[in-house]
N, C-alpha and C. Protein backbone atom coordinates (compact mmCIF):
# COMPACT_ATOMS: atom_id res chain seq x y z
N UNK A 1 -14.43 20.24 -9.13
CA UNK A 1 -15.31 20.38 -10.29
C UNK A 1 -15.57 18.98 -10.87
N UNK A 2 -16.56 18.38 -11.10
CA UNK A 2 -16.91 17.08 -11.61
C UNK A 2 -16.74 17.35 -13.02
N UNK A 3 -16.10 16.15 -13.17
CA UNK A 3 -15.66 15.72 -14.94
C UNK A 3 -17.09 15.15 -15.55
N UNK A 4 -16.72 14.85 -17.03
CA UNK A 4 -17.59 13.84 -17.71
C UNK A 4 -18.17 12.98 -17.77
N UNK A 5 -18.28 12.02 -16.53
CA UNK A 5 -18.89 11.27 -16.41
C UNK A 5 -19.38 11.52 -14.57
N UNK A 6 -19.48 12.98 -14.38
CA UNK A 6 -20.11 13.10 -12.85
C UNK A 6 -19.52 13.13 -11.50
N UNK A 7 -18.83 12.97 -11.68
CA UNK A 7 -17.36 12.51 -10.80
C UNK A 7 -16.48 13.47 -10.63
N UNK A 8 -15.81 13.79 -9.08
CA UNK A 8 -15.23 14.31 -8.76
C UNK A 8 -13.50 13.84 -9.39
N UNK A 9 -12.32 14.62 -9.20
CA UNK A 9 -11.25 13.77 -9.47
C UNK A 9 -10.96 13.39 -7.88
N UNK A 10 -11.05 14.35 -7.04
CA UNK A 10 -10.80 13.98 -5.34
C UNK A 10 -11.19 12.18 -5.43
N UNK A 11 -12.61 12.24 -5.60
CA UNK A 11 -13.01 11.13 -5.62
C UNK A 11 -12.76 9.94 -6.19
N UNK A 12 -12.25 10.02 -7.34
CA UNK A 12 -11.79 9.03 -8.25
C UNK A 12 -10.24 8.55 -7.92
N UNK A 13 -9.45 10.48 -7.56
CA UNK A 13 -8.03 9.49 -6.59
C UNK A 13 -8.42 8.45 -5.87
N UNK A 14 -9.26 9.33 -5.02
CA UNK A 14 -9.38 7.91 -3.33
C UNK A 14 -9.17 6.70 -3.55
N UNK A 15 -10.51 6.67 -4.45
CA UNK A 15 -10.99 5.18 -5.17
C UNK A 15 -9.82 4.18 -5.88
N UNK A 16 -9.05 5.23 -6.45
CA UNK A 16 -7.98 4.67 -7.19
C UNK A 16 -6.77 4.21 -5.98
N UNK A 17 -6.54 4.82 -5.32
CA UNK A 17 -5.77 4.45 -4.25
C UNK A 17 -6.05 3.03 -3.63
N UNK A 18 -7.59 3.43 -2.39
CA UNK A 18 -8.20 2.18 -2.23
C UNK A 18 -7.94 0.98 -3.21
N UNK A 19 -7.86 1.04 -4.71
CA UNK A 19 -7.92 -0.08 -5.51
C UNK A 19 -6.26 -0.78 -4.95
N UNK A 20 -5.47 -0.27 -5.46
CA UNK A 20 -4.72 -0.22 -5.27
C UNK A 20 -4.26 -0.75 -4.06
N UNK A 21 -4.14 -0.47 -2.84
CA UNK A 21 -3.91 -0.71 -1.50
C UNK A 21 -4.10 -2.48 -1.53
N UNK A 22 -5.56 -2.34 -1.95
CA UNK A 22 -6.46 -3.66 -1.89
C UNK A 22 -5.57 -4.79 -2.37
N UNK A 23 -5.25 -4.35 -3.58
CA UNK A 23 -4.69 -5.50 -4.05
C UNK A 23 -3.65 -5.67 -3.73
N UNK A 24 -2.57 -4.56 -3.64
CA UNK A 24 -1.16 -5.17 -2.62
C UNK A 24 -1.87 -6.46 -1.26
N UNK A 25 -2.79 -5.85 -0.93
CA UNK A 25 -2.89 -6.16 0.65
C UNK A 25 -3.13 -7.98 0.03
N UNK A 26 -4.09 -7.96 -1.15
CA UNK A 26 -4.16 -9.32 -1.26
C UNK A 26 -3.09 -10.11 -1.83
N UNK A 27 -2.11 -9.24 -2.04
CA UNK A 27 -0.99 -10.24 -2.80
C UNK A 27 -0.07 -10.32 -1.05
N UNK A 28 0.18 -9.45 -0.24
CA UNK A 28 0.90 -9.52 0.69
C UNK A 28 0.19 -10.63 1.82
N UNK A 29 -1.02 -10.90 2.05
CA UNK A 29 -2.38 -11.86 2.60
C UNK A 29 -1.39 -13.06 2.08
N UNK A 30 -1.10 -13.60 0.57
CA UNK A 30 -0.97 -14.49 0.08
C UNK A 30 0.22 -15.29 0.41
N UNK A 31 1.14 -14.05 1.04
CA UNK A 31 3.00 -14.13 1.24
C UNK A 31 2.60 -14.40 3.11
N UNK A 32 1.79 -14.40 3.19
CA UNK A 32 1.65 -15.00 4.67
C UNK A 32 1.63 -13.67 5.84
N UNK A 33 1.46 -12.29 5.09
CA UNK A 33 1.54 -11.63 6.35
C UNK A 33 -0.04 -10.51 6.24
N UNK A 34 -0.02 -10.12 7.47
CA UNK A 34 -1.72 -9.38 8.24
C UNK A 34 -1.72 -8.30 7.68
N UNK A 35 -2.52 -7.91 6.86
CA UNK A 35 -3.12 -6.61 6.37
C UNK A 35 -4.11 -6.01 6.74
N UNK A 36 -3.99 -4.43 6.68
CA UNK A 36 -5.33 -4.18 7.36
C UNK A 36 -5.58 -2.80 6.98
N UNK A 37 -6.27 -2.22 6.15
CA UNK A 37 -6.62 -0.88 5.12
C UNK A 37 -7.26 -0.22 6.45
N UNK A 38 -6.16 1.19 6.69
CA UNK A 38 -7.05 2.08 7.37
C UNK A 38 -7.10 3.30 6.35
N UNK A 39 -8.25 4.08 7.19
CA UNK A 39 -8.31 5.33 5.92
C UNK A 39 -9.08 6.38 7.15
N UNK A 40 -8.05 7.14 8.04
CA UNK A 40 -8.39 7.94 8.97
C UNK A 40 -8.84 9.60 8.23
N UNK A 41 -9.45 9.63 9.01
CA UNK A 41 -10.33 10.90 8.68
C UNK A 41 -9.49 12.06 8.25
N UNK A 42 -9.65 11.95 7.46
CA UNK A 42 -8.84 14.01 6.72
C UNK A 42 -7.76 13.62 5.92
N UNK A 43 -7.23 12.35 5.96
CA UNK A 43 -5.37 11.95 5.44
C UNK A 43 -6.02 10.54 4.07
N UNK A 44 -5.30 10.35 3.78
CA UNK A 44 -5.19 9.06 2.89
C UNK A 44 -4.91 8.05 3.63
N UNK A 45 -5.57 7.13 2.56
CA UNK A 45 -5.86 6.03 3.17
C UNK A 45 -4.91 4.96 2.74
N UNK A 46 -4.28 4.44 3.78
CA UNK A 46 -3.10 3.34 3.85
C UNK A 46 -3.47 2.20 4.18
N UNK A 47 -2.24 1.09 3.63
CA UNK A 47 -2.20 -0.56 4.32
C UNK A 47 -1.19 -0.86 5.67
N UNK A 48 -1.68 -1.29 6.53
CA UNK A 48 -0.96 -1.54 7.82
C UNK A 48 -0.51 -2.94 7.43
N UNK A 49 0.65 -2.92 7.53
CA UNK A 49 1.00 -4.39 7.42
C UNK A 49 1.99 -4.93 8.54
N UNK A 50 1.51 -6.27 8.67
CA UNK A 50 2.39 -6.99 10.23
C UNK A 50 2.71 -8.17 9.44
N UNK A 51 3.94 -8.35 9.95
CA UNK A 51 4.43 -10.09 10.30
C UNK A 51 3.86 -10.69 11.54
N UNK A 52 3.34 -11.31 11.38
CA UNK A 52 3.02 -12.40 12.68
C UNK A 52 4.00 -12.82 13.25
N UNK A 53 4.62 -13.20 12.43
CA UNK A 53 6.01 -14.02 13.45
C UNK A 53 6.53 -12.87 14.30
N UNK A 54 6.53 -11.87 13.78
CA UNK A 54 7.43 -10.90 14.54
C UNK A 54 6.73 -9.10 14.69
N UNK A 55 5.28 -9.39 15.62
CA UNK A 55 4.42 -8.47 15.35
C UNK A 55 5.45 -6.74 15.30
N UNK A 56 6.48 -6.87 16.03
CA UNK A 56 7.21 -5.28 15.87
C UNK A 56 7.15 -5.42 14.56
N UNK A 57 7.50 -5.82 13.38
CA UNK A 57 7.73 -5.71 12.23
C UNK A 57 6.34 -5.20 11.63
N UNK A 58 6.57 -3.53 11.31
CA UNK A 58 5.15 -3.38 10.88
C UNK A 58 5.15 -2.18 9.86
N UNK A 59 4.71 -1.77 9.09
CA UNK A 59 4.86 -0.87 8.03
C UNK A 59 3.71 -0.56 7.68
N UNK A 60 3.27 0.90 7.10
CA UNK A 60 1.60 1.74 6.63
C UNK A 60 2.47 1.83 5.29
N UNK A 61 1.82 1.62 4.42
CA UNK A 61 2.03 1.25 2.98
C UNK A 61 0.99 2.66 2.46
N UNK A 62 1.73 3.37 1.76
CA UNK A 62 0.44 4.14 0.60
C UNK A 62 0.96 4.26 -0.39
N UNK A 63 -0.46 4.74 -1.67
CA UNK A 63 -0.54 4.71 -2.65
C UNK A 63 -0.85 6.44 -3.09
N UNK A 64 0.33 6.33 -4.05
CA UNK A 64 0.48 7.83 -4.14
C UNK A 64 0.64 8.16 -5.81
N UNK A 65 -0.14 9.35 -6.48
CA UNK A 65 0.03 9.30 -7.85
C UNK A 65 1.46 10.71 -8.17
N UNK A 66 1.85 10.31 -8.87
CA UNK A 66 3.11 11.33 -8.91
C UNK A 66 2.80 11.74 -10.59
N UNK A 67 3.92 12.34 -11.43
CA UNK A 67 3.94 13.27 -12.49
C UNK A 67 4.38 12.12 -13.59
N UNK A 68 5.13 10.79 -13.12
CA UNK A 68 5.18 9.36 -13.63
C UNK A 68 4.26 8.36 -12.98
N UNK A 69 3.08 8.94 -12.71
CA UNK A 69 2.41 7.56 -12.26
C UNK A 69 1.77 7.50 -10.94
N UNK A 70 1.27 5.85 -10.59
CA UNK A 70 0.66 5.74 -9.70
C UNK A 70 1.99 4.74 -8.88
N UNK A 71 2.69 5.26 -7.30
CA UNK A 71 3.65 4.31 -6.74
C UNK A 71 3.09 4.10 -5.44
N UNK A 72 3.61 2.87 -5.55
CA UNK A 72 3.64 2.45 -3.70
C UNK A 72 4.56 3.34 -2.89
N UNK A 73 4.49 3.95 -1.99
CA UNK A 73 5.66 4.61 -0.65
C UNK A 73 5.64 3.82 0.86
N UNK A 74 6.92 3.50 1.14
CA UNK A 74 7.04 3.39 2.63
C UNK A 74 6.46 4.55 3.18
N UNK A 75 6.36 4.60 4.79
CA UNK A 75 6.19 5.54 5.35
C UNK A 75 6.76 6.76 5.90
N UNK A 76 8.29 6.63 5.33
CA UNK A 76 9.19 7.34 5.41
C UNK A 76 9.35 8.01 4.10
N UNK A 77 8.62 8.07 3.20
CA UNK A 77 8.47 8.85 1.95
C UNK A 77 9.34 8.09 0.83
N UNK A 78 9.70 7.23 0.53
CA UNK A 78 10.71 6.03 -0.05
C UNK A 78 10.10 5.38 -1.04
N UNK A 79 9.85 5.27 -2.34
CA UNK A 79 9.06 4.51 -3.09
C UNK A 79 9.48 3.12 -3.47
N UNK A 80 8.36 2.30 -3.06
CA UNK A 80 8.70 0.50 -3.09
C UNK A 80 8.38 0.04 -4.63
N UNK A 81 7.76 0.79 -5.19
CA UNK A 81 7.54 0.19 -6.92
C UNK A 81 6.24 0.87 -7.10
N UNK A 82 6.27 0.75 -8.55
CA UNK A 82 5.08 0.95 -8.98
C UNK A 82 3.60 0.54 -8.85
N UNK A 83 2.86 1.02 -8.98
CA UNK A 83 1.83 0.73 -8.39
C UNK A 83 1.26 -0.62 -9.24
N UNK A 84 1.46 -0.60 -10.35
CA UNK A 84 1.06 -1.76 -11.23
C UNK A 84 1.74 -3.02 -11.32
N UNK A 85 3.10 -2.88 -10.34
CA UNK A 85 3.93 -4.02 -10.28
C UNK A 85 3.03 -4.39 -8.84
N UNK A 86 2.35 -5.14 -8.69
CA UNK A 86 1.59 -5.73 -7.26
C UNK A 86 2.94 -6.69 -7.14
N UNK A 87 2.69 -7.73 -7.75
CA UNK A 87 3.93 -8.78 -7.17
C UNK A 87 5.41 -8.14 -6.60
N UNK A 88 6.04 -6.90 -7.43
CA UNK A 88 7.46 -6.46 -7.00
C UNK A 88 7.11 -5.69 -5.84
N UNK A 89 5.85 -5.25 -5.41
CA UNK A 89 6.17 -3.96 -4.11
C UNK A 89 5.87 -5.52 -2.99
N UNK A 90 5.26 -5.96 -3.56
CA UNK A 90 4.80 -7.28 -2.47
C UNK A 90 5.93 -7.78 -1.91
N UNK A 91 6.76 -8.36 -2.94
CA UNK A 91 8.12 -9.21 -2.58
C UNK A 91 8.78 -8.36 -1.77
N UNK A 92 8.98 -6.77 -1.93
CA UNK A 92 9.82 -5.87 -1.44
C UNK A 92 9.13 -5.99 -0.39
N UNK A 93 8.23 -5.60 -0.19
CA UNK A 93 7.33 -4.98 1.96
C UNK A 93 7.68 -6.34 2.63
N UNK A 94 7.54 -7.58 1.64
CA UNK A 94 7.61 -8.70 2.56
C UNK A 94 8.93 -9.29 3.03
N UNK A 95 9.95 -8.75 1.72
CA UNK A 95 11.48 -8.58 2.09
C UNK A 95 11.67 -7.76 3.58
N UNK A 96 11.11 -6.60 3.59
CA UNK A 96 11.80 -6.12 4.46
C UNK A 96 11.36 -6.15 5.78
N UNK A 97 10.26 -6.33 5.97
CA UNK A 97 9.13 -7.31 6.91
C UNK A 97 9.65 -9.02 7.68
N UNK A 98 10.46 -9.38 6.50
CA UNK A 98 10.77 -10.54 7.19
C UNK A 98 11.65 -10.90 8.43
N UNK A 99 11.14 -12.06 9.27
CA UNK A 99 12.09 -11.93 10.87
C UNK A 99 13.16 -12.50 10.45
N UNK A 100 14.22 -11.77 10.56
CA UNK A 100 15.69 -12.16 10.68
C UNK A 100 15.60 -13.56 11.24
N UNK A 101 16.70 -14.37 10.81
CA UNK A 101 16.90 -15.89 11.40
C UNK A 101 17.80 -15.75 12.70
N UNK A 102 17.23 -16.38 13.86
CA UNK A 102 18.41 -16.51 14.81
C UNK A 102 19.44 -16.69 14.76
N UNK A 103 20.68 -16.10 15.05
CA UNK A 103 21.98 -17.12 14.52
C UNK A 103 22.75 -17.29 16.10
């Protein structure tokens, strides 16, 4: 049913998601690792994220609104932070993303 200003809410999630995604992806771009927004047909739309150094290292990032909010989730259903903390889910995906040091 379209709200008050014409608009679906389906639609306005998406959008809100997409926002969302985006900007992790540009704060995670910034921390040095490959982002890449897919949004496959019928499901929500996620961030693929790679380390270069260590392409196995790879994680689908989504953006999910819950009964507190809008959060980031691993792909194992695990929530990395809030959706409005960009910098803390960033530091976290890129924490756990990072290639171990040889020893």
């Amino acid at each position: 049913m379209p709200d008050d200003t014409g608009t679906t809410a389906p639609v306005q999630s998406m959008q809100t998601r997409i926002d969302y995604l985006e900007r992790l992806g540009d704060e995670l771009v910034g921390r040095g690792l490959r982002v890449r927004l897919t949004m496959p047909l019928g499901t929500a739309p996620c961030l693929h994220v790679m380390n270069p150094e260590a392409s196995a290292l790879t994680e689908n990032i989504l953006a999910e609104r819950g009964v507190d909010g809008w959060w980031f989730w691993w792909s194992w259903a695990e929530r990395i932070a809030e959706a409005d903390d960009v910098p803390g889910a960033a530091a976290r995906v890129a924490q756990v993303l990072a290639a171990s040091p040889v020893t």
